[in-house]
Protein backbone atom coordinates (compact mmCIF):
# COMPACT_ATOMS: atom_id res chain seq x y z
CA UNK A 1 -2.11 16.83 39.55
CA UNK A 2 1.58 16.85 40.81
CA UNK A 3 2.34 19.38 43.27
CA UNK A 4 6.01 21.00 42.89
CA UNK A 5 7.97 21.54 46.20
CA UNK A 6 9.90 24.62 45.80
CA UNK A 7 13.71 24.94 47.41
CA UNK A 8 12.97 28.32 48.61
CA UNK A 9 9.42 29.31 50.02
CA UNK A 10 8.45 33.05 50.24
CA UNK A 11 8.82 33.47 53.88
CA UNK A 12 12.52 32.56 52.89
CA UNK A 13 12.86 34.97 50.35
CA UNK A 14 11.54 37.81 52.16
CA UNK A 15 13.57 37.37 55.21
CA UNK A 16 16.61 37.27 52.77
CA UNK A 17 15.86 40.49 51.52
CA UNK A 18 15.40 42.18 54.59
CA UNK A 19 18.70 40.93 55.65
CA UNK A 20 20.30 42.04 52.86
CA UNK A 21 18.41 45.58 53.28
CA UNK A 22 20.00 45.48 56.87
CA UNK A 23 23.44 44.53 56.14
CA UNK A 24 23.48 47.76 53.53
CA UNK A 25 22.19 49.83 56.63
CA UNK A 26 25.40 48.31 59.29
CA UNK A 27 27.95 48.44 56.53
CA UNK A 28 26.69 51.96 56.28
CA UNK A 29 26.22 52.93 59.52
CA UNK A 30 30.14 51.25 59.99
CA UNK A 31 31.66 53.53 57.73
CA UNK A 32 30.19 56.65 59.26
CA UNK A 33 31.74 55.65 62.65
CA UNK A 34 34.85 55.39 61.58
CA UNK A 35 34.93 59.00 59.98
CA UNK A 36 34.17 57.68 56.03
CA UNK A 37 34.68 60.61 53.71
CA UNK A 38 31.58 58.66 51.85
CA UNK A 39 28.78 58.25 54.30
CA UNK A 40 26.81 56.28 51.17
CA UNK A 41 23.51 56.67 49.94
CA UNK A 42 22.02 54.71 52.37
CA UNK A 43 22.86 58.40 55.22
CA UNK A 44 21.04 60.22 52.17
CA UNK A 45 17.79 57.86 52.41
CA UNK A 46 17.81 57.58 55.98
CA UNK A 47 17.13 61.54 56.71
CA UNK A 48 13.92 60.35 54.34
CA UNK A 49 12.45 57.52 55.99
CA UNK A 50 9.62 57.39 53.77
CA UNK A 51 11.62 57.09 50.96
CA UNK A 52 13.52 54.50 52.79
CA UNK A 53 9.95 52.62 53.32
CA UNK A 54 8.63 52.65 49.56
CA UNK A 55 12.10 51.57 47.94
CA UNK A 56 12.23 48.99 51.03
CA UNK A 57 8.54 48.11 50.25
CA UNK A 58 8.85 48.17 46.59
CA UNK A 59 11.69 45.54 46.61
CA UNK A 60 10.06 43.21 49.02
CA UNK A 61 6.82 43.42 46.37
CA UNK A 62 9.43 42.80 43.61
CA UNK A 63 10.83 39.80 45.36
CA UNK A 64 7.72 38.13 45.89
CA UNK A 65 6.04 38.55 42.42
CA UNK A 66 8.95 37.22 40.79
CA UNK A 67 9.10 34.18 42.97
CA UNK A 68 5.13 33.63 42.38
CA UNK A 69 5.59 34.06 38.38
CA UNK A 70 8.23 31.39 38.51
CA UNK A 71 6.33 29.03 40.99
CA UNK A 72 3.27 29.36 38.66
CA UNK A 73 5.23 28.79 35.18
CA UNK A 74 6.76 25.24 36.83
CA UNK A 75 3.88 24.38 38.45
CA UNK A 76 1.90 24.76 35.22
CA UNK A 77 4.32 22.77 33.15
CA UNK A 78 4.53 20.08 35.92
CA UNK A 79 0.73 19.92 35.91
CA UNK A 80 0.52 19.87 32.35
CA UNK A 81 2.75 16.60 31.93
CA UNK A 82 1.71 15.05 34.48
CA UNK A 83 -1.62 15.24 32.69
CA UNK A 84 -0.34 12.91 29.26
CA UNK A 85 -0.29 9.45 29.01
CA UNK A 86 1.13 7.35 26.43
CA UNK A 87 -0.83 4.89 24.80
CA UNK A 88 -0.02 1.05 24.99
CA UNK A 89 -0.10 -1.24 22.15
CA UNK A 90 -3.84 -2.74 22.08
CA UNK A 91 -3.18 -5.02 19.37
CA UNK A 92 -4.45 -8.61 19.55
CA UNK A 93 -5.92 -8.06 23.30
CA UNK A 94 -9.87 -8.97 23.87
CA UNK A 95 -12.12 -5.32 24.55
CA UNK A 96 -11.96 -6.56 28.10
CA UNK A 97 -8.49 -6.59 28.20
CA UNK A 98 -8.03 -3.25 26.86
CA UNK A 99 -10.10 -1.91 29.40
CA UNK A 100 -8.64 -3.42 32.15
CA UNK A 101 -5.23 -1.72 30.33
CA UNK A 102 -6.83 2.11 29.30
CA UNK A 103 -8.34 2.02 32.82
CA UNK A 104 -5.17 2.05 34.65
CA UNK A 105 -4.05 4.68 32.94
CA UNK A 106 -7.53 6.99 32.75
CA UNK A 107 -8.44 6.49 29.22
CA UNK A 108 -11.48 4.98 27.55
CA UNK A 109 -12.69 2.30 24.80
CA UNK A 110 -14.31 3.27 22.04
CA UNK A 111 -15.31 -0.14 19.85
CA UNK A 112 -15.83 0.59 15.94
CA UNK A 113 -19.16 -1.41 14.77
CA UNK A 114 -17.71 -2.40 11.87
CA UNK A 115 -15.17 -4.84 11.63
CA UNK A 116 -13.08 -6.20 9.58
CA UNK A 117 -11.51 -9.68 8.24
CA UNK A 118 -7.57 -10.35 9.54
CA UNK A 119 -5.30 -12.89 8.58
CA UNK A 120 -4.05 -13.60 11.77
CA UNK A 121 -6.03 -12.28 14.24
CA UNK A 122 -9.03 -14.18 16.25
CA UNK A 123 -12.35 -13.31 15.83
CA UNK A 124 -13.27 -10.24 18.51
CA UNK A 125 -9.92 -9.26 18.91
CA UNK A 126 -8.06 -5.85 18.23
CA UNK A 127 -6.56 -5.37 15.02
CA UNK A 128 -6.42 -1.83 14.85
CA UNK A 129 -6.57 1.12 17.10
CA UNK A 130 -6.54 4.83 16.48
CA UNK A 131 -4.22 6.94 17.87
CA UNK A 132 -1.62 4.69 17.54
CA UNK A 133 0.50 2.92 20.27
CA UNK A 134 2.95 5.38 21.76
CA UNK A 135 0.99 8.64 21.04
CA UNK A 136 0.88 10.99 23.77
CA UNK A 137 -2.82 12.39 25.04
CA UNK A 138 -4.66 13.87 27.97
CA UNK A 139 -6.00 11.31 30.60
CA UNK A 140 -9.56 10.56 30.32
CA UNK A 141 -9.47 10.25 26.28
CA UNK A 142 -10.96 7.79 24.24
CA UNK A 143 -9.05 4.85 22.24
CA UNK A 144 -10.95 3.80 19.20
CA UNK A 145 -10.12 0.01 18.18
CA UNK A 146 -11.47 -2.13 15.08
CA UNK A 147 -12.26 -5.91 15.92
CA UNK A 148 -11.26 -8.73 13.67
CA UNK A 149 -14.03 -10.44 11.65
CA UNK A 150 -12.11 -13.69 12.09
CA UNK A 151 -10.52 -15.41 8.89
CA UNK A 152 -12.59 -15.29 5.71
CA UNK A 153 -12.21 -17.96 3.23
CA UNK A 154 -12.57 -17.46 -0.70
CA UNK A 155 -13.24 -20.11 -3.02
CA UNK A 156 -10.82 -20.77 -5.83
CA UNK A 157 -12.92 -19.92 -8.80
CA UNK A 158 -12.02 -22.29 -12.33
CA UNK A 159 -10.34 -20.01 -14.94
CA UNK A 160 -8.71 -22.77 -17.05
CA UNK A 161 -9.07 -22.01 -21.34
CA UNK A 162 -9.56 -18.29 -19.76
CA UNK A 163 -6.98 -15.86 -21.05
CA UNK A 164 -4.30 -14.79 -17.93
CA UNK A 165 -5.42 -11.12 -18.15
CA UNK A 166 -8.89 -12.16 -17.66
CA UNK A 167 -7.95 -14.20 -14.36
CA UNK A 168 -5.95 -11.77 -12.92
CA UNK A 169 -9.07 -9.64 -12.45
CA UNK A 170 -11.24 -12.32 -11.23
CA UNK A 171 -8.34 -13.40 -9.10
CA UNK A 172 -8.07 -9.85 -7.62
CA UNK A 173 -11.99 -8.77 -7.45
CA UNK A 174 -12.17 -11.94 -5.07
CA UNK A 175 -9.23 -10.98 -2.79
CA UNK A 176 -6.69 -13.24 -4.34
CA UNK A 177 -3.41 -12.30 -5.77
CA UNK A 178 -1.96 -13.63 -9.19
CA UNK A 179 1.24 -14.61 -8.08
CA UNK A 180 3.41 -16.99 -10.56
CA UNK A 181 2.60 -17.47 -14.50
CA UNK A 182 4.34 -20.08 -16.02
CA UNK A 183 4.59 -20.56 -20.14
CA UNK A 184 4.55 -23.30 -22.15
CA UNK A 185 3.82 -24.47 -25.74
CA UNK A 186 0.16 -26.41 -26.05
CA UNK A 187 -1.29 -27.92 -29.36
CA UNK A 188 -4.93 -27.96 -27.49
CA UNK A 189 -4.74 -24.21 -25.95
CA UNK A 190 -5.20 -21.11 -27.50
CA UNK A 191 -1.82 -18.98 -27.02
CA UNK A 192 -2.27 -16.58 -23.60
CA UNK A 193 -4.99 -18.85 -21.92
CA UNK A 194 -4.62 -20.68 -18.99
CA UNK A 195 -4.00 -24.47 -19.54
CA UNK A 196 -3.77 -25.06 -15.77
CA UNK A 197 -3.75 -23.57 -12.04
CA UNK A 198 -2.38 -24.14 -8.64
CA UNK A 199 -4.98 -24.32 -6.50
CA UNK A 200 -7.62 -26.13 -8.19
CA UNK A 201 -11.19 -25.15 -8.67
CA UNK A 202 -12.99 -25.41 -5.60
CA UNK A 203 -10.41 -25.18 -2.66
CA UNK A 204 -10.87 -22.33 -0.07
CA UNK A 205 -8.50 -20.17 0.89
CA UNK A 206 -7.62 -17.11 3.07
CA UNK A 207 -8.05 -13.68 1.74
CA UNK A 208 -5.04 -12.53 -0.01
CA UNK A 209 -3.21 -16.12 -0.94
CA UNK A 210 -1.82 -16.29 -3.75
CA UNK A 211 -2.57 -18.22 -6.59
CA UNK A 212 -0.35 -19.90 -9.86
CA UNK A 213 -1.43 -20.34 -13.70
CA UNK A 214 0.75 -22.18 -16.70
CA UNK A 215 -0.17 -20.22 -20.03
CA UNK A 216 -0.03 -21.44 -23.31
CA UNK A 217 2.50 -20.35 -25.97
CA UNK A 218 0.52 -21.73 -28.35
CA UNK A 219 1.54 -24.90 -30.68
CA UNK A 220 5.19 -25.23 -30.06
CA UNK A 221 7.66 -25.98 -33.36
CA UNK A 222 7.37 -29.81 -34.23
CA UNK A 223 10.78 -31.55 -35.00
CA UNK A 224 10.87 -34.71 -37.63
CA UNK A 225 13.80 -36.95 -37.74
CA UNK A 226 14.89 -36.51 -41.77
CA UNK A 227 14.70 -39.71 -43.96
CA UNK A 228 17.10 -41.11 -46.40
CA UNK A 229 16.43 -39.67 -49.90
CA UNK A 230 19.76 -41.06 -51.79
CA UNK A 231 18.49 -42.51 -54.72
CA UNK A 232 15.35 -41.23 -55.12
CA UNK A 233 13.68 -39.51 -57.77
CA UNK A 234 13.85 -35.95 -57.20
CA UNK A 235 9.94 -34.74 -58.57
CA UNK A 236 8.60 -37.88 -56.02
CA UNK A 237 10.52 -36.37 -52.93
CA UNK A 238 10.22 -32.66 -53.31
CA UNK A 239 6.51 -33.38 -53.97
CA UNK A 240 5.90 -35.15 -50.77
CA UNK A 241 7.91 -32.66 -48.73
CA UNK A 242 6.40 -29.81 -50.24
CA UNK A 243 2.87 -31.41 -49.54
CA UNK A 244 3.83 -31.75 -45.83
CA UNK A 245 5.06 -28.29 -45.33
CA UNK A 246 8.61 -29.01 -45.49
CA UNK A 247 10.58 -26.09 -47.62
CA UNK A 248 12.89 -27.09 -50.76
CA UNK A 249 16.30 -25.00 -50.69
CA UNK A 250 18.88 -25.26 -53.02
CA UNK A 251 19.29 -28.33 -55.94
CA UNK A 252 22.40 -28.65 -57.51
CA UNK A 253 23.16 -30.85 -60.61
CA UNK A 254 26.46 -33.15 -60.53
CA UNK A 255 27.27 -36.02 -62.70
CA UNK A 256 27.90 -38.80 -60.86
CA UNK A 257 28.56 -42.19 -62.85
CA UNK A 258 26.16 -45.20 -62.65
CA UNK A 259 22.90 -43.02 -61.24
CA UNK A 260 20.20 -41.98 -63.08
CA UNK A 261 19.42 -38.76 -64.63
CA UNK A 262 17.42 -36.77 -61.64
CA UNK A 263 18.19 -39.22 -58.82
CA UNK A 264 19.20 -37.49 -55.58
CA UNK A 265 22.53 -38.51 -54.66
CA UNK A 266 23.12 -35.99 -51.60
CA UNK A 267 21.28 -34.77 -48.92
CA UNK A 268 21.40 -32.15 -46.35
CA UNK A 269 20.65 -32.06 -43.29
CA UNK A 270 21.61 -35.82 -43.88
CA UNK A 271 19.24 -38.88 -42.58
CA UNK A 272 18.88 -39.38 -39.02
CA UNK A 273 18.90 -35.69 -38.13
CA UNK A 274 16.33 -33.75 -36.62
CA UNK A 275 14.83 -31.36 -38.49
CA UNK A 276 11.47 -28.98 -38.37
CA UNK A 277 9.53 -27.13 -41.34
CA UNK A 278 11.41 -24.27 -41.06
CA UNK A 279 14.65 -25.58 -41.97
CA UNK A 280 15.55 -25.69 -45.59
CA UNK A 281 16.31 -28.75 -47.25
CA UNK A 282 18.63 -28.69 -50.00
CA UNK A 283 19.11 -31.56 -52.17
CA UNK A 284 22.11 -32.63 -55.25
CA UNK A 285 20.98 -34.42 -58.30
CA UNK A 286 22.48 -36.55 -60.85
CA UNK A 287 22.28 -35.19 -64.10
């Protein structure tokens, strides 16, 4: 408990107010003397000198009740303060640690049973603590701290030619977190499953890594490089191109001396270019 020192103590206060009591009485007593026309009302009181006594009495009581009420008020706030601690930051310190700390300042450990797994924290260390560091409480309260499990590792489960949605649930149920999906086109892989992952199957890792998947797009458009049809019979081409998925555009007739009736004699898009089975193929032949 802190004790308050007061400026003035009581025995102060009452001899003030009986010297103020008296200096009324000689400033009083001053003006008679010299023939005042106003002898006061001090003259009046004084021809009653019980009256005198219970105003005299009753200010004195005054005095000293007022001075107690304000002693007690300040020395119950003091008290009061003086009483609350702030808690220090318990975090990472060993339970014999913390008590050594919480002693000093009148407090008490209280250990959870259960603990939990940290990422960074040692086994049997604090990783949490409730009230928090900083709070404000009465001396000879209780901290309650968690300790850390220590580092718990997961192994990387396989969820290659398993679709991405299906892995990110795995992934998650097992404390991992899908973190980067990557797309590409695949002739072997069904579009939206998982061709490949970073880590592999089998490594171990720390509860909430994360972990990378490439997804197929499905097949991907295949590009041919186009041939030279000039002077080929037009039914022989557009059947084989036809046959291998390639589509037939436009075919325009032109006469075009020396070629033979139904012999391409213009291409486009012309040899040598790339081309896929989407693009159209249109062809001029000689009538």
């Amino acid at each position: 408990m802190i004790r308050v020192k007061l400026p003035i103590s009581f025995g102060n206060i009452i001899q003030k107010i009986k010297h103020f009591i008296r200096s009324l009485r000689h400033r009083d007593s001053e003006e008679t003397v010299f023939g005042s026309k106003k002898p006061g009302f001090l003259i009046k009181l004084q021809k009653r000198k019980w009256l005198w006594r219970l105003i005299s009495t009753t200010a004195i009581l005054f005095g000293l009740i007022l001075v107690t009420s304000i002693a007690a008020y300040i020395t119950m706030v003091m008290t009061i303060k003086g009483e609350e601690v702030r808690i220090p930051d318990l975090e990472g310190m060993t339970t014999t640690e913390a008590v050594e700390v919480l002693t000093e300042l009148d407090l008490k450990l209280k250990i959870d049973e259960k603990r939990q797994y940290s990422k960074g924290i040692e086994e049997g260390k604090i990783i949490q603590q409730q009230p928090e560091s900083g709070t404000s409480v009465k001396r000879n309260n209780s901290v309650k701290v968690v300790l850390s499990a220590g580092t718990r590792l997961i192994t990387v489960p396989s969820m290659i030619g398993q679709s991405a949605r299906n892995a990110s649930a795995v992934f998650s149920d097992r404390g991992l977190n899908l973190h980067m999906i990557s797309q590409v086109h695949s002739e072997f892989v069904v579009m939206n499953n998982i061709i490949a992952q970073e880590p592999a199957q089998g490594s171990e890792l720390i509860r909430g890594s994360r972990v990378n998947i490439l997804v197929s797009l499905g097949p991907g458009e295949k590009f041919f490089v186009m041939p030279d049809l000039i002077g080929k019979d037009y039914d022989m081409v557009t059947n084989q191109l036809s046959a291998n998925g390639f589509r037939i555009g436009n075919t325009f007739h032109r006469y075009y001396p020396g070629a033979k009736k139904d012999t391409i004699i213009m291409q486009f898009p012309k040899a040598g270019y790339s081309v896929s089975k989407t693009d159209i193929i249109n062809l001029w032949v000689s009538e």
